[in-house]
C-alpha atoms as a PDB file:
ATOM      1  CA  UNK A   1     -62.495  61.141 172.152  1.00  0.00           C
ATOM      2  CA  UNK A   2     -62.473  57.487 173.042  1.00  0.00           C
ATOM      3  CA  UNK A   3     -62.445  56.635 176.931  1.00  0.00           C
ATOM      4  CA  UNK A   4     -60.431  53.451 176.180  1.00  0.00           C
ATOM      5  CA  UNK A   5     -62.312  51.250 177.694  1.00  0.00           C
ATOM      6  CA  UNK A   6     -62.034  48.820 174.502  1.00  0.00           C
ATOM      7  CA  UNK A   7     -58.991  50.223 173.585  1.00  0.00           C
ATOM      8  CA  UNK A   8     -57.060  47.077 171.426  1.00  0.00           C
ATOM      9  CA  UNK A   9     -59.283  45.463 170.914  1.00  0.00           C
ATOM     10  CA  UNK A  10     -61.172  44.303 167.775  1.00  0.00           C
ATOM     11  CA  UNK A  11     -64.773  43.833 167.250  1.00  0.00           C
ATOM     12  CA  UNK A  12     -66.973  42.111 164.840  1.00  0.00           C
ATOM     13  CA  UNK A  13     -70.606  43.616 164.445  1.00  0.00           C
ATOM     14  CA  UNK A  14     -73.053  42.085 161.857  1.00  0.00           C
ATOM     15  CA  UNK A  15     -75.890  43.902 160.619  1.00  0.00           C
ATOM     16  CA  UNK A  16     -74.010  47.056 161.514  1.00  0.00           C
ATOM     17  CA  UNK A  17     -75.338  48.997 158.183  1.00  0.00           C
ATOM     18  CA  UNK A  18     -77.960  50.964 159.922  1.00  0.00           C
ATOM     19  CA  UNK A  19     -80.058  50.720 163.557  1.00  0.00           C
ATOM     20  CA  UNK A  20     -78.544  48.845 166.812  1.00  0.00           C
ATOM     21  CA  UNK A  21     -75.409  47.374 164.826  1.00  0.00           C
ATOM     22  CA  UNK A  22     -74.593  51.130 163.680  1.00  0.00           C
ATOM     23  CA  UNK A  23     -74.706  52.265 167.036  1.00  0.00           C
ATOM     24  CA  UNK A  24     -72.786  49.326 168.519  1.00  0.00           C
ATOM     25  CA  UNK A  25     -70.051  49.730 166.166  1.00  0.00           C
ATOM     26  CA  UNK A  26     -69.736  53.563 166.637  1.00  0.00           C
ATOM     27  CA  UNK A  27     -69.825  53.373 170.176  1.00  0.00           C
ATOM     28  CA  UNK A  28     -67.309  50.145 170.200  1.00  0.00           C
ATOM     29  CA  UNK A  29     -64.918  52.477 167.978  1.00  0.00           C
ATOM     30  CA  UNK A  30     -65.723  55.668 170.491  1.00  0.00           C
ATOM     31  CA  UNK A  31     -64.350  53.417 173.096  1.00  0.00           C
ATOM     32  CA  UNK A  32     -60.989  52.530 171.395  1.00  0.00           C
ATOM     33  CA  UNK A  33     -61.877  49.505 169.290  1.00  0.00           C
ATOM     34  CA  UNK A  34     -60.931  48.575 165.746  1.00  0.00           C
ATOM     35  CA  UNK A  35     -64.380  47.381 163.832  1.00  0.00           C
ATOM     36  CA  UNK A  36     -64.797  45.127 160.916  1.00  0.00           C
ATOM     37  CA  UNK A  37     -68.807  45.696 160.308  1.00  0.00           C
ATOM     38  CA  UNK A  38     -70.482  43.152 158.159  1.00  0.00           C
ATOM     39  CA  UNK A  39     -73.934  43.636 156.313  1.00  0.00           C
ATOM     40  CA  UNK A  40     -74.835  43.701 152.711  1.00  0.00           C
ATOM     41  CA  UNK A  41     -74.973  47.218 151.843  1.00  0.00           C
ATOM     42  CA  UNK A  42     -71.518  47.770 150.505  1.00  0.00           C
ATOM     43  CA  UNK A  43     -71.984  51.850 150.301  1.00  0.00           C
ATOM     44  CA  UNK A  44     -73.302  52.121 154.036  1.00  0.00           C
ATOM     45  CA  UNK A  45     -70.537  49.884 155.804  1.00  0.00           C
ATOM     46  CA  UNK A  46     -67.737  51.869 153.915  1.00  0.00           C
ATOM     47  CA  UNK A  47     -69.601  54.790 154.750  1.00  0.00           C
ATOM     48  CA  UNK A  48     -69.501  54.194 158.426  1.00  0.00           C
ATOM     49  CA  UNK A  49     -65.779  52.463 158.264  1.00  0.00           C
ATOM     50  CA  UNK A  50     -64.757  55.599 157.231  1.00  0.00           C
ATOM     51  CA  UNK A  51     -66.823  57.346 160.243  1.00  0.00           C
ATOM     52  CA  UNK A  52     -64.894  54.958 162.468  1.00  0.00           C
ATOM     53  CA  UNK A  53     -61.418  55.657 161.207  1.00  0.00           C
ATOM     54  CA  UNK A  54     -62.249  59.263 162.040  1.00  0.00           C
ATOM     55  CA  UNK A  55     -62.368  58.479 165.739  1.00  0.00           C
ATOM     56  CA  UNK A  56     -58.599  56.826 165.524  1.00  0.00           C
ATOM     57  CA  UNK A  57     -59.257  53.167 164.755  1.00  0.00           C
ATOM     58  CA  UNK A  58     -59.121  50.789 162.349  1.00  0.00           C
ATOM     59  CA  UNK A  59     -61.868  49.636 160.505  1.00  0.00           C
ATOM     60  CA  UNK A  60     -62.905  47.228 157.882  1.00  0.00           C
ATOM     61  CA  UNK A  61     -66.121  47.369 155.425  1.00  0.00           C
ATOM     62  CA  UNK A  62     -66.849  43.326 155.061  1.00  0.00           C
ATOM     63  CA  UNK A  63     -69.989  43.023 153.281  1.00  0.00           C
ATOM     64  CA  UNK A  64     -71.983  40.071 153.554  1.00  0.00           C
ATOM     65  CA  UNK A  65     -75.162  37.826 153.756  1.00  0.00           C
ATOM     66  CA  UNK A  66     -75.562  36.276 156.701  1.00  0.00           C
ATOM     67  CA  UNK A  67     -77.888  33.980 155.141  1.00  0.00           C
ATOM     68  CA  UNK A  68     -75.158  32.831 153.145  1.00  0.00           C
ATOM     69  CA  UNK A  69     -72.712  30.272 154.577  1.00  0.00           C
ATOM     70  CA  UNK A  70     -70.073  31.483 152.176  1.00  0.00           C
ATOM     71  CA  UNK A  71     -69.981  34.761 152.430  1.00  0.00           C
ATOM     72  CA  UNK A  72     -69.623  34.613 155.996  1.00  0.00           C
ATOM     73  CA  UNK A  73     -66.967  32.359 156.136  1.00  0.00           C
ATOM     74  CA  UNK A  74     -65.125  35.302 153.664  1.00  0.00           C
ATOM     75  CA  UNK A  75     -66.400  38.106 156.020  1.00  0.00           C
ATOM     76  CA  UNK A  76     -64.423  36.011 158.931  1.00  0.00           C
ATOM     77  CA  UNK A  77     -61.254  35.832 157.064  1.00  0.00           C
ATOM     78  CA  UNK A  78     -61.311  38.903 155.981  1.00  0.00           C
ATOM     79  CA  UNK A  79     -61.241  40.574 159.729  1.00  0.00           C
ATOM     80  CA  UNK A  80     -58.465  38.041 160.746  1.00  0.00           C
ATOM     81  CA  UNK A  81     -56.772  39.216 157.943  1.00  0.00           C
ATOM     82  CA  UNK A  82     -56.690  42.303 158.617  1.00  0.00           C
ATOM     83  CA  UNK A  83     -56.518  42.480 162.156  1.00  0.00           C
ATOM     84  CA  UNK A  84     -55.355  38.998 163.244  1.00  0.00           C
ATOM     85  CA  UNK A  85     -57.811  38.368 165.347  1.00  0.00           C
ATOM     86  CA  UNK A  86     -61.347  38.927 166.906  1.00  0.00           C
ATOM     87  CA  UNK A  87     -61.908  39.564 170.626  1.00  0.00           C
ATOM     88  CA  UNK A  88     -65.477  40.785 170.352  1.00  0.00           C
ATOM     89  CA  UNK A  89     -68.347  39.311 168.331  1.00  0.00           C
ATOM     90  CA  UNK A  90     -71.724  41.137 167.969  1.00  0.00           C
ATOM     91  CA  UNK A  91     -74.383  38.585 166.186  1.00  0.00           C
ATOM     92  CA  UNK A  92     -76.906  41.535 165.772  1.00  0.00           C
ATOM     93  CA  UNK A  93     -78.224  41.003 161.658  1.00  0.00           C
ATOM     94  CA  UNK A  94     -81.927  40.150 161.243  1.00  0.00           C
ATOM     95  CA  UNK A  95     -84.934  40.079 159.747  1.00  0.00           C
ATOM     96  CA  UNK A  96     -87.793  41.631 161.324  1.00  0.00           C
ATOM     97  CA  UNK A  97     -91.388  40.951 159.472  1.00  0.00           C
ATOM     98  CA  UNK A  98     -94.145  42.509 159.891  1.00  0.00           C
ATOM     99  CA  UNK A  99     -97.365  40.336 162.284  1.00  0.00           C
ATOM    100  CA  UNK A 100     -98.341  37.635 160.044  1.00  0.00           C
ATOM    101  CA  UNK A 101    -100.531  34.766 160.922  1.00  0.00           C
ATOM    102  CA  UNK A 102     -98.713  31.252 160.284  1.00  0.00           C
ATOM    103  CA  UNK A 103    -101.566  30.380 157.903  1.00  0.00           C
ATOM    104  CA  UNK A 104    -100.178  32.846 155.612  1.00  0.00           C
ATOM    105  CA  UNK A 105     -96.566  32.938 156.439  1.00  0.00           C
ATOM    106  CA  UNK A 106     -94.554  32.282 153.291  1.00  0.00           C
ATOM    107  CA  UNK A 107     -92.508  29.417 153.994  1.00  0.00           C
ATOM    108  CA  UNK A 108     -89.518  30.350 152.346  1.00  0.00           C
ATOM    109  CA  UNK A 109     -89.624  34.032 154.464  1.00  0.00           C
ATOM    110  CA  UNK A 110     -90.106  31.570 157.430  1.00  0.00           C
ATOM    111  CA  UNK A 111     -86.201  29.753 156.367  1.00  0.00           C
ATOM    112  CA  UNK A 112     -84.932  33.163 155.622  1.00  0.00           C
ATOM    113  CA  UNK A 113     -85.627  34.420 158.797  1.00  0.00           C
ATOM    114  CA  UNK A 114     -84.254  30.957 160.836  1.00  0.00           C
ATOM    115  CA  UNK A 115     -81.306  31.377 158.639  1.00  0.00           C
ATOM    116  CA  UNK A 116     -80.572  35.055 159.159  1.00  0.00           C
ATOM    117  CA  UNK A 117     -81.202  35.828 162.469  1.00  0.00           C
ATOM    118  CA  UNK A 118     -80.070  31.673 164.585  1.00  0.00           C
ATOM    119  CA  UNK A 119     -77.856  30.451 161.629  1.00  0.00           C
ATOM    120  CA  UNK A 120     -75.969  32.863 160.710  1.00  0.00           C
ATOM    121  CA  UNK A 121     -75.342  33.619 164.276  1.00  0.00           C
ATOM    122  CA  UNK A 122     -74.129  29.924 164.735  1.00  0.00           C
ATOM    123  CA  UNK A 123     -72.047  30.101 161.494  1.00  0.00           C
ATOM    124  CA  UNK A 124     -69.984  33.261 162.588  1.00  0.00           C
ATOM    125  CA  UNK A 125     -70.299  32.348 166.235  1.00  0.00           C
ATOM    126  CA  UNK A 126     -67.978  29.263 164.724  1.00  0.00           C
ATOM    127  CA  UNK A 127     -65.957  30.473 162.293  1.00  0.00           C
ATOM    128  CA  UNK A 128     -64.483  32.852 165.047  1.00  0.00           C
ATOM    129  CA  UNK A 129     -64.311  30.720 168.107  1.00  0.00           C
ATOM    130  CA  UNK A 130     -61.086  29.031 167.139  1.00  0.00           C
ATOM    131  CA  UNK A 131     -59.198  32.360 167.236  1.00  0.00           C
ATOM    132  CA  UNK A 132     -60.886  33.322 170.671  1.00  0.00           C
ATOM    133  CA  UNK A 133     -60.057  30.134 171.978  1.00  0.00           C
ATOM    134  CA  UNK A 134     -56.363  30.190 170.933  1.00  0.00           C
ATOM    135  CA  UNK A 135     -55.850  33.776 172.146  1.00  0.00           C
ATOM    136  CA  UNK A 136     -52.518  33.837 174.136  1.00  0.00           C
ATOM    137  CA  UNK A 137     -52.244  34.085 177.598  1.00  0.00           C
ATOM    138  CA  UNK A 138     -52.642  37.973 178.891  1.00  0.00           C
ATOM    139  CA  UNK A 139     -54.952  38.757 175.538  1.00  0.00           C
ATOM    140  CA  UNK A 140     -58.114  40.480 176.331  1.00  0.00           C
ATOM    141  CA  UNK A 141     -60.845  38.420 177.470  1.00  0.00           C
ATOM    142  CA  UNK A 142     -63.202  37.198 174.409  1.00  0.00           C
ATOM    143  CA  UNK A 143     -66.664  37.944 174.473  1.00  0.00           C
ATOM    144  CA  UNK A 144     -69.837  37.355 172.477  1.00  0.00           C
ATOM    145  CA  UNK A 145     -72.995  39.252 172.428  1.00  0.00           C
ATOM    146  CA  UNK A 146     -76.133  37.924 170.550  1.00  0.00           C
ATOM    147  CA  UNK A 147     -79.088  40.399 169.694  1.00  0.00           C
ATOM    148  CA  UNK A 148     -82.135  38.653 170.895  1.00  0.00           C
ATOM    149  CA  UNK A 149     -85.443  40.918 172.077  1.00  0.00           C
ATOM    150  CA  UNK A 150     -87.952  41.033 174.413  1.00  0.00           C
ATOM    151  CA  UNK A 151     -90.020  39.123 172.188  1.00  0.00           C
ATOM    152  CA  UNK A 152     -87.868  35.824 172.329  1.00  0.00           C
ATOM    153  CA  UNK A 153     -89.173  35.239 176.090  1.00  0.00           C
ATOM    154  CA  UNK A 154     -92.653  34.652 174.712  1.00  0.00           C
ATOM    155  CA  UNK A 155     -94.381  33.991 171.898  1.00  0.00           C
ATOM    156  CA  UNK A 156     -96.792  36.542 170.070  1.00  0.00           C
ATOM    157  CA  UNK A 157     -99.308  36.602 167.461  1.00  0.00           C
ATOM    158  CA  UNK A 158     -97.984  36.833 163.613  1.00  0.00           C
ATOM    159  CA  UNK A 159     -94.593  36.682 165.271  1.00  0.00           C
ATOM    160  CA  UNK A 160     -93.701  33.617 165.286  1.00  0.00           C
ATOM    161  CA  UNK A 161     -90.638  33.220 162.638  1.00  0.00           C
ATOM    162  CA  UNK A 162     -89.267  36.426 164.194  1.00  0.00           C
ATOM    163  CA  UNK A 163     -89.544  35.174 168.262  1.00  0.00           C
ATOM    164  CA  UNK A 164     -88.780  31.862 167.501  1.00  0.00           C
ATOM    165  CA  UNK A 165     -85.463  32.887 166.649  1.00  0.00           C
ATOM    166  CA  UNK A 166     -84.985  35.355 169.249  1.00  0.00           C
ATOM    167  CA  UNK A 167     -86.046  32.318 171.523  1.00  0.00           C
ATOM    168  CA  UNK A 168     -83.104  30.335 169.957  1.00  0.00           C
ATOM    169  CA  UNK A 169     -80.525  33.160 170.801  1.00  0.00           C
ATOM    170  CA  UNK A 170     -81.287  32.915 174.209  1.00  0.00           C
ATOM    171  CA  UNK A 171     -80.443  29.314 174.352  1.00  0.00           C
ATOM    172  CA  UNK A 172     -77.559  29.265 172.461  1.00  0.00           C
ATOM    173  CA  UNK A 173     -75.732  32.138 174.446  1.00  0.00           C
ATOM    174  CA  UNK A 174     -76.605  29.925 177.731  1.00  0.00           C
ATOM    175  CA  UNK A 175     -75.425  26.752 175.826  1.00  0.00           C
ATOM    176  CA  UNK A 176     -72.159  28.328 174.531  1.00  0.00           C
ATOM    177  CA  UNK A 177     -71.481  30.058 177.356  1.00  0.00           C
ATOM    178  CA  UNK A 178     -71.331  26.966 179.519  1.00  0.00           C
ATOM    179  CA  UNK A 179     -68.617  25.811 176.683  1.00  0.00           C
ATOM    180  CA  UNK A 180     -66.384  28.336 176.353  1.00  0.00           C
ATOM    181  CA  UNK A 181     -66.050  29.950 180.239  1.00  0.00           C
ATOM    182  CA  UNK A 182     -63.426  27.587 180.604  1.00  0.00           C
ATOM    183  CA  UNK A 183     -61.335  29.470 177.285  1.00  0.00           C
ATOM    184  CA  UNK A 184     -62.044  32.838 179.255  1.00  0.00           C
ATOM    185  CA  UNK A 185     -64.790  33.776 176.781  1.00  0.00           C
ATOM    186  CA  UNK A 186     -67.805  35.316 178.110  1.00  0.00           C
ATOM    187  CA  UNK A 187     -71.037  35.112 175.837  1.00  0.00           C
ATOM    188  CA  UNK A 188     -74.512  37.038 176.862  1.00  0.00           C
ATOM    189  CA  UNK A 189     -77.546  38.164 175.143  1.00  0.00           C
ATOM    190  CA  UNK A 190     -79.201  41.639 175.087  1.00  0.00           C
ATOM    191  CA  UNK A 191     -83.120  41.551 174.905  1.00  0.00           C
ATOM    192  CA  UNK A 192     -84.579  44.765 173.597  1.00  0.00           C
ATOM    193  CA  UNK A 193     -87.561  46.270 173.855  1.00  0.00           C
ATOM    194  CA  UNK A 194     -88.853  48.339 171.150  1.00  0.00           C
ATOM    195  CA  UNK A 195     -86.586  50.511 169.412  1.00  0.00           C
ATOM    196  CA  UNK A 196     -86.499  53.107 166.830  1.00  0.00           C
ATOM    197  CA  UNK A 197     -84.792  51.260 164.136  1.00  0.00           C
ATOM    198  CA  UNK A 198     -85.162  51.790 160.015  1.00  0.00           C
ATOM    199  CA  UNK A 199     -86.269  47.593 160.323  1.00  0.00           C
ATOM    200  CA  UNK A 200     -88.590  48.100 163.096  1.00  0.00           C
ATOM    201  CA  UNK A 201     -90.434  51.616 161.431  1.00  0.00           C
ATOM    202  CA  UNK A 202     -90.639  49.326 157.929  1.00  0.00           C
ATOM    203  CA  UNK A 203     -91.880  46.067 159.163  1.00  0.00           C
ATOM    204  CA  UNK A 204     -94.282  48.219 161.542  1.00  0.00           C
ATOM    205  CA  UNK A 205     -95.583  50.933 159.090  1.00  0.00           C
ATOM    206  CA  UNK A 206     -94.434  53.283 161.824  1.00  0.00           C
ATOM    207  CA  UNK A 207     -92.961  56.682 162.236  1.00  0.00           C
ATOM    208  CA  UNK A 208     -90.763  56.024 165.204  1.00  0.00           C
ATOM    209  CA  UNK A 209     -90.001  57.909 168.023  1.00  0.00           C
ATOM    210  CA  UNK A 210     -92.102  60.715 166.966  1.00  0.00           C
ATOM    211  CA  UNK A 211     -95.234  58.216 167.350  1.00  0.00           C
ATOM    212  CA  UNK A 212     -94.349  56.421 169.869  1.00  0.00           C
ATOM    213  CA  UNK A 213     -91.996  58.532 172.086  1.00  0.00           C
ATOM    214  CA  UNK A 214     -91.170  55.133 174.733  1.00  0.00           C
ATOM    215  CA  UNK A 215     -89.211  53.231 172.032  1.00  0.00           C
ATOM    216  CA  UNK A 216     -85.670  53.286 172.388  1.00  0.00           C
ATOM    217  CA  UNK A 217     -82.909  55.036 170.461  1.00  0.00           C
ATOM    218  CA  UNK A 218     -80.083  52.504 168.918  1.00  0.00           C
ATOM    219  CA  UNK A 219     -77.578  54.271 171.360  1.00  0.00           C
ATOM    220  CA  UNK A 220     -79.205  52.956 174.445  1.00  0.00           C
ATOM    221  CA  UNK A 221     -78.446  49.406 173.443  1.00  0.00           C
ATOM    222  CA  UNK A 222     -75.265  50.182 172.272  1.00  0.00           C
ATOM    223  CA  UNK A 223     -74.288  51.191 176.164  1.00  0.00           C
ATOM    224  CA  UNK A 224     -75.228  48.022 176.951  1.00  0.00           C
ATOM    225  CA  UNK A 225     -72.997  45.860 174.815  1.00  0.00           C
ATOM    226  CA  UNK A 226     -70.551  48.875 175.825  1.00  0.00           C
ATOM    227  CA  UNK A 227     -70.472  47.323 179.083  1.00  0.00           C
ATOM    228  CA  UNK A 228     -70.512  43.561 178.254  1.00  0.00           C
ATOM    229  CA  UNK A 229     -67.798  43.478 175.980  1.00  0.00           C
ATOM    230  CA  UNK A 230     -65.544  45.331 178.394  1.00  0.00           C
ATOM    231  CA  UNK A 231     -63.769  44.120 181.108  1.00  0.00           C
ATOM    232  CA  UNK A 232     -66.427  45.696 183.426  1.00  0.00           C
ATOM    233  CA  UNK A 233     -68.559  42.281 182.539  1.00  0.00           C
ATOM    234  CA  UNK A 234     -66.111  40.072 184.158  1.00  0.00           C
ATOM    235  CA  UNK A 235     -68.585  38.165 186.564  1.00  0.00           C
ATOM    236  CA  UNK A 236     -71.282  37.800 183.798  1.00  0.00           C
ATOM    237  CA  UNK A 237     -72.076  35.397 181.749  1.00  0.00           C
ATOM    238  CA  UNK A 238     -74.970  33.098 179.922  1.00  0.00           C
ATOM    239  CA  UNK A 239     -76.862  36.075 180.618  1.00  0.00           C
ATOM    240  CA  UNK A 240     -79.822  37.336 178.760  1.00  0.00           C
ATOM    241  CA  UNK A 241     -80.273  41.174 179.900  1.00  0.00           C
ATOM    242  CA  UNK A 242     -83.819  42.629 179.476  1.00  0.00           C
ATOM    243  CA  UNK A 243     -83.817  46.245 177.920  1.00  0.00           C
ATOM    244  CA  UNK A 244     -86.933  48.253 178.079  1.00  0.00           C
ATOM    245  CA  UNK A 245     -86.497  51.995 177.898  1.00  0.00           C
ATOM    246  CA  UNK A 246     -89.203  53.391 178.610  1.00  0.00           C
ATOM    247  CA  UNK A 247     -91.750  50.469 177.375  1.00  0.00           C
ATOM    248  CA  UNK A 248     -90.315  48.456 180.955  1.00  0.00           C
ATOM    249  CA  UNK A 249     -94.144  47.055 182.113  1.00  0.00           C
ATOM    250  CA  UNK A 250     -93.071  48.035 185.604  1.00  0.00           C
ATOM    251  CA  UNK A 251     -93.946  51.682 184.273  1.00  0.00           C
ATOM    252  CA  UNK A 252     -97.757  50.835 183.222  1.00  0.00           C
END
């Protein structure tokens, strides 16, 4: 049963349809939060809005593709619709591809994966700041938590589509958060180390955890946006937290 510690809360979590935005939303809705999950399998996001509704909150299946201005702009209305408002954004959708060289990076794989994983961040990021801003006084403080990894702190061969966006994520939490302290909205990034993801064991040609026993499960992440978008996270913000598991380099 939930501990409450988001109890009233509402929460936004794209790419929830499988992996880290799964576990985020699960864990959000363990802790007393209504979801809206956005993604664009249709089947998998009712699925889990109707796992969510089993732990006692409300929840809303909003497909979408966050590649697509549109449909996230529809994804946005539909959660204020429903729940009137959005204290907690998770920008967590992406594209992971597998290591290829920029010589033979597609270019149009290169815009889907700027578009994705930095502009769709930016276009949800907006199209729910107005409500955050406007919350009235006593509402629970708004907070935003952006996805990066471990790889947006450096570069890496035939990963350069992928980090450069991660890269971005750090900059725009620090730049946004600078913005919006003064609305009481605190915005930080999570940078993961491996983890055992359906994306990751595809664009990897790996079998997870089973292979490689020191990536991650989705779950530990998920305690980590636990505690920044709780009240717990008060002091932080324009933070970019580093998440290793059991990959940390301090352990080699």
């Amino acid at each position: 049963m939930s501990e409450g510690r988001l109890k009233g809360r509402t929460a936004l979590v794209t790419g929830a349809s499988q992996g880290i935005g799964r576990a985020i939303a699960l864990a959000f809705a363990r802790e007393g939060a209504n979801i809206v999950v956005t993604a664009r399998s249709r089947d998998r996001l009712q699925a889990l809005a109707a796992e969510a509704e089993s732990l006692g909150v409300g929840a809303l299946a909003a497909p979408a593709d966050l590649g697509v201005e549109a449909e996230i702009n529809e994804a946005a209305k539909a959660a204020l619709a429903k729940f009137g408002a959005v204290d907690i954004l998770v920008n967590n959708a992406a594209i992971i591809h597998a290591r290829i060289p920029v010589m033979e990076l597609d270019p149009q794989l290169f815009r889907d994966v700027l578009n994705v994983n930095l502009t769709g961040a930016f276009l949800i990021t907006k199209a729910l700041l107005p409500g955050m801003i406007k919350r009235p006084a006593g509402s629970p403080r708004g907070k935003i938590i952006n996805i990066s990894s471990i790889g947006g702190r450096k570069g890496g061969a035939g990963r350069s589509a992928y980090r450069i966006t991660k890269s971005g994520l750090i900059s725009f939490t620090e730049s946004l958060a600078a913005e919006v302290k003064k609305y009481g909205i605190d915005v930080n990034a999570i940078c993961p180390g491996g983890v055992d993801t359906e994306g990751y064991r595809d664009a990897f040609n790996t079998a997870g955890r089973s292979e490689n026993p020191k990536l991650m499960d989705p779950d530990e992440i998920a305690q980590v946006a636990v505690f920044l978008a709780s009240d717990a996270s008060f002091a932080v913000t324009g933070a970019a937290i580093d998440a290793f598991g059991g990959g940390n380099p301090l352990f080699v």
